[in-house]
Protein backbone atom coordinates (compact mmCIF):
# COMPACT_ATOMS: atom_id res chain seq x y z
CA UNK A 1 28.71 -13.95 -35.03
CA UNK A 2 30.12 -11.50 -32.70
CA UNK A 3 31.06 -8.52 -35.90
CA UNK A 4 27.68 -8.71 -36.88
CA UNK A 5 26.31 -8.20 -33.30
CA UNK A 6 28.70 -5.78 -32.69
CA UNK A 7 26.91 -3.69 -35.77
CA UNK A 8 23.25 -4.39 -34.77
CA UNK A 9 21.47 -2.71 -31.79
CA UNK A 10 19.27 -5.82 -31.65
CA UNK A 11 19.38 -9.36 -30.63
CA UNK A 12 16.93 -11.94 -31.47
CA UNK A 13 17.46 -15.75 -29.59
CA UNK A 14 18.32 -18.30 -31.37
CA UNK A 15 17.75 -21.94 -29.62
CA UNK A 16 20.23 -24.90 -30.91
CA UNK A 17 19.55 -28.42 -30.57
CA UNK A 18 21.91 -30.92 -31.31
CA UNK A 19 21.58 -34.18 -32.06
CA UNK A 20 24.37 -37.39 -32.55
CA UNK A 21 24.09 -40.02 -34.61
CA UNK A 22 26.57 -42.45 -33.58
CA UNK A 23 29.79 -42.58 -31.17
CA UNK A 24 29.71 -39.18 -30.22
CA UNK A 25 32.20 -38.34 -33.44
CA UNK A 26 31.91 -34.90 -34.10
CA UNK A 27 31.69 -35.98 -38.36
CA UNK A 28 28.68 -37.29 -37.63
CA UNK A 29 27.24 -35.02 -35.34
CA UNK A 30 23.76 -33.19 -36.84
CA UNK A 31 22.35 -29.90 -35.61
CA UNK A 32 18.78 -28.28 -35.90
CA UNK A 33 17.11 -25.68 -35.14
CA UNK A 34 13.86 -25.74 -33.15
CA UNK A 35 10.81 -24.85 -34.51
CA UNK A 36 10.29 -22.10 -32.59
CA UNK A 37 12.95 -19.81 -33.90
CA UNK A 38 10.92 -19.71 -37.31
CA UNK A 39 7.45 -19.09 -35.05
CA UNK A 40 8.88 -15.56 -33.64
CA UNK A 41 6.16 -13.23 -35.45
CA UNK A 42 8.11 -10.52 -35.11
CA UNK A 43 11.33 -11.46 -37.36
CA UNK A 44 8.97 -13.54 -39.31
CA UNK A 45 6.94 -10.37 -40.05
CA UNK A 46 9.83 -8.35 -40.79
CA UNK A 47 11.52 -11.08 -43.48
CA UNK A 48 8.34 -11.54 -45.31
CA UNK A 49 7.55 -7.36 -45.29
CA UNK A 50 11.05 -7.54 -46.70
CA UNK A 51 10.76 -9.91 -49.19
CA UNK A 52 6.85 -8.53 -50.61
CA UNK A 53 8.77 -4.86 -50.89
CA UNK A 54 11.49 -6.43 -53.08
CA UNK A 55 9.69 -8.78 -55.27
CA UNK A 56 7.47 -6.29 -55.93
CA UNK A 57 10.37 -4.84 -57.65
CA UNK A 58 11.31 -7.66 -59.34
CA UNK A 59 10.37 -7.76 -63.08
CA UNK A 60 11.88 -11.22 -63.36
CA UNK A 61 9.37 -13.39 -62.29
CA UNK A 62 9.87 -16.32 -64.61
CA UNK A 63 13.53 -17.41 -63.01
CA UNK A 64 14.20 -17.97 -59.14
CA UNK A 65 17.25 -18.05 -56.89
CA UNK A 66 15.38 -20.14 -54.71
CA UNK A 67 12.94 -22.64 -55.55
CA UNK A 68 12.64 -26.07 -55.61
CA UNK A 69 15.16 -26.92 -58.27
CA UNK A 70 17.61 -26.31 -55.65
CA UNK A 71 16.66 -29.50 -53.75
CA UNK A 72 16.34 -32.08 -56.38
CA UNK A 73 19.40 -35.21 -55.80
CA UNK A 74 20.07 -34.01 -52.66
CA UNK A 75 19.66 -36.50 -49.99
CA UNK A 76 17.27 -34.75 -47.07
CA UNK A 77 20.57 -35.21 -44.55
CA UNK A 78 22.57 -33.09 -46.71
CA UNK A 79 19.64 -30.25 -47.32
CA UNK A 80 20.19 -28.14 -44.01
CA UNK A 81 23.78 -27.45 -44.82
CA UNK A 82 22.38 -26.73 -48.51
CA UNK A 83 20.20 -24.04 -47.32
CA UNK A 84 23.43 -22.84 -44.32
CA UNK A 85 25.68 -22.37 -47.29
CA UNK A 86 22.77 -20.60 -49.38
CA UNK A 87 21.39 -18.33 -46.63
CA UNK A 88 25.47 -17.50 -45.77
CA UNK A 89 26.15 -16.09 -49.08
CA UNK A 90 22.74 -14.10 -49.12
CA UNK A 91 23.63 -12.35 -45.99
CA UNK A 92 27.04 -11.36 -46.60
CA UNK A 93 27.06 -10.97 -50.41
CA UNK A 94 23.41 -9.36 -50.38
CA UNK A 95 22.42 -8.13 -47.35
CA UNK A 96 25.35 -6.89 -46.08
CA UNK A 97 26.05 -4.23 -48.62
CA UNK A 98 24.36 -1.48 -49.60
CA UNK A 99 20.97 -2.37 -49.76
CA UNK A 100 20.76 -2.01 -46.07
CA UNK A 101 20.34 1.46 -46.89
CA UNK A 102 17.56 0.49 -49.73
CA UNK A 103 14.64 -1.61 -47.79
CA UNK A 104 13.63 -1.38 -44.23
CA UNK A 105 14.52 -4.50 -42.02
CA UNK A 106 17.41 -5.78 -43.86
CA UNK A 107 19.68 -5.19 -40.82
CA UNK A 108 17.36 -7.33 -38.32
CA UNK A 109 17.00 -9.91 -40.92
CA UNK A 110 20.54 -10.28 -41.50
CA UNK A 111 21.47 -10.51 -38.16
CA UNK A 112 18.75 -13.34 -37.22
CA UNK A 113 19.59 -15.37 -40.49
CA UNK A 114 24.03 -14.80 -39.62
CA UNK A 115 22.72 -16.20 -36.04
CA UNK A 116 20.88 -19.04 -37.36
CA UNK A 117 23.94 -20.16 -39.65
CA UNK A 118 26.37 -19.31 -37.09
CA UNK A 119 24.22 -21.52 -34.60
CA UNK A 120 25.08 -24.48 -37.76
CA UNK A 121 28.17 -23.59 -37.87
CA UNK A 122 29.04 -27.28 -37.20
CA UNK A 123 27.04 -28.65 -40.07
CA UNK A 124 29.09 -29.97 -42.91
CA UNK A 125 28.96 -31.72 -45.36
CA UNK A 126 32.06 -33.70 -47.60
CA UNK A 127 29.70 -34.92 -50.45
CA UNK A 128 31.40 -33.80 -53.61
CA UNK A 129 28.05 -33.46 -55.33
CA UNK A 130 26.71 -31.46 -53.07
CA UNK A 131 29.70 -29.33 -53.39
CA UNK A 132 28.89 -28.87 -56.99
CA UNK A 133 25.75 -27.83 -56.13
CA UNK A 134 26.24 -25.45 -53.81
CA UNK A 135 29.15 -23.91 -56.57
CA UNK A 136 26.56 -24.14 -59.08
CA UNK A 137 24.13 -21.73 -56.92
CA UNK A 138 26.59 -19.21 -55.70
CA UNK A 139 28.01 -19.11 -59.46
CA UNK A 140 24.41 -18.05 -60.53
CA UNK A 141 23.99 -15.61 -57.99
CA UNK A 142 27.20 -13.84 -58.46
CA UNK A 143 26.41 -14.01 -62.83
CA UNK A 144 23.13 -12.39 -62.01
CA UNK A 145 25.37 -10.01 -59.51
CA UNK A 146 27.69 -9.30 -62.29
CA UNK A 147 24.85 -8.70 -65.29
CA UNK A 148 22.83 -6.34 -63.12
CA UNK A 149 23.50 -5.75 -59.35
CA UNK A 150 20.10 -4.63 -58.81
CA UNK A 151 18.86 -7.19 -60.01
CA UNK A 152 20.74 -9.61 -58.27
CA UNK A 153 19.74 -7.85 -54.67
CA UNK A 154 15.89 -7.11 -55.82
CA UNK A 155 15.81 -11.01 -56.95
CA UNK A 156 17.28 -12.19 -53.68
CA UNK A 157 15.79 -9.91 -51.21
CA UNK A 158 12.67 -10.74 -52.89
CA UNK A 159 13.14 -14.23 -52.23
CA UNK A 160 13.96 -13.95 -48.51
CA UNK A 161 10.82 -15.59 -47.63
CA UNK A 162 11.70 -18.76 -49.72
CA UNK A 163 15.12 -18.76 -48.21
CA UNK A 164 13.29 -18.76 -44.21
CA UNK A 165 10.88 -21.21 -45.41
CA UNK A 166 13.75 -23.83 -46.78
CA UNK A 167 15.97 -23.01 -44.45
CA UNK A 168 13.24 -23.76 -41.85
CA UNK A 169 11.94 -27.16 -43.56
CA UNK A 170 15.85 -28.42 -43.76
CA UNK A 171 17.00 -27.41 -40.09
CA UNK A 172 14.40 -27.76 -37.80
CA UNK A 173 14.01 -30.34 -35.56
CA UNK A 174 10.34 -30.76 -36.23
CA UNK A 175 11.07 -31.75 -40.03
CA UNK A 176 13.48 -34.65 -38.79
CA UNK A 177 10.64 -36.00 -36.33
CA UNK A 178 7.61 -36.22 -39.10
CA UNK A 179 5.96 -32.60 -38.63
CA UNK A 180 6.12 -29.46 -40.68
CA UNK A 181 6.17 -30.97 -44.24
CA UNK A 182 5.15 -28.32 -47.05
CA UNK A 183 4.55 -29.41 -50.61
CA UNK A 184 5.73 -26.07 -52.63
């Protein structure tokens, strides 16, 4: 994600492990993230600060962007690239514009979550449904976008801590070994 870094004075790691499945075929080649790039406390800090400031904003509180909904038919093998495709859109259709200038942090968090999709940049999915899906979320964001763009950024800023969490249950290595199951 080299145009992001090239706007962002910081770095933060991000650790890749990949993992085959069969015959070394690149279609069925599965990435995750290790735990530990969810357990740095500083970026962790930083997204949660972020998200308390915004949903404190948020007068909504009936409705979510992110939530559980999100995950129901989809098969757990098709979840991480749920959450890529989810977190993608939040960075460069939320993050990215001018609310940088609106809440403290959004620059650091945006460049750790465009380094942990970039680092799946190689998870994909071809299951028409989960197409849909993903369609189905980005058309709601962009409606709520188009009704009130406030809104839109206070609801998913405000939600960036449900967005690390999911992304962090679907892509981690620990989830796909057993450990690090939350019931939400």
């Amino acid at each position: 994600c080299l145009w992001l870094q090239k706007q962002m004075s910081c770095r933060v790691p991000v650790l890749l492990k990949k993992s085959c499945l069969q015959n070394g075929s690149r279609s069925h080649c599965r990435e995750y993230l290790p735990k530990v790039n969810f357990q740095q406390p500083y970026i962790r800090n930083r997204t949660y600060t972020l998200a308390k400031m915004a949903s404190a904003s948020d007068k909504d509180t009936d409705n979510r962007l992110i939530g559980q909904q999100l995950f129901v038919n989809i098969r757990e093998n098709n979840r991480c690239y749920l959450m890529k495709r989810a977190v993608e859109f939040v960075v460069k259709d939320v993050l990215l514009t001018e609310v940088k200038n609106q809440y403290p942090y959004v620059e650091e968090v945006a460049q750790f979550l465009a380094s942990l999709t970039s680092e799946l940049s190689t998870c994909v999915s071809n299951t028409g449904f989960l197409s849909l899906r993903i369609s189905l979320l980005l058309l709601n964001l962009r409606m709520l976008q188009a009704v009130a763009k406030d809104l839109h950024s206070t609801k998913a800023i405000g939600e960036l801590d449900l967005l690390f969490d999911y992304l962090e249950n679907a892509c981690t290595d620990a989830q796909k070994k057993g450990g690090n199951k939350k019931k939400n």
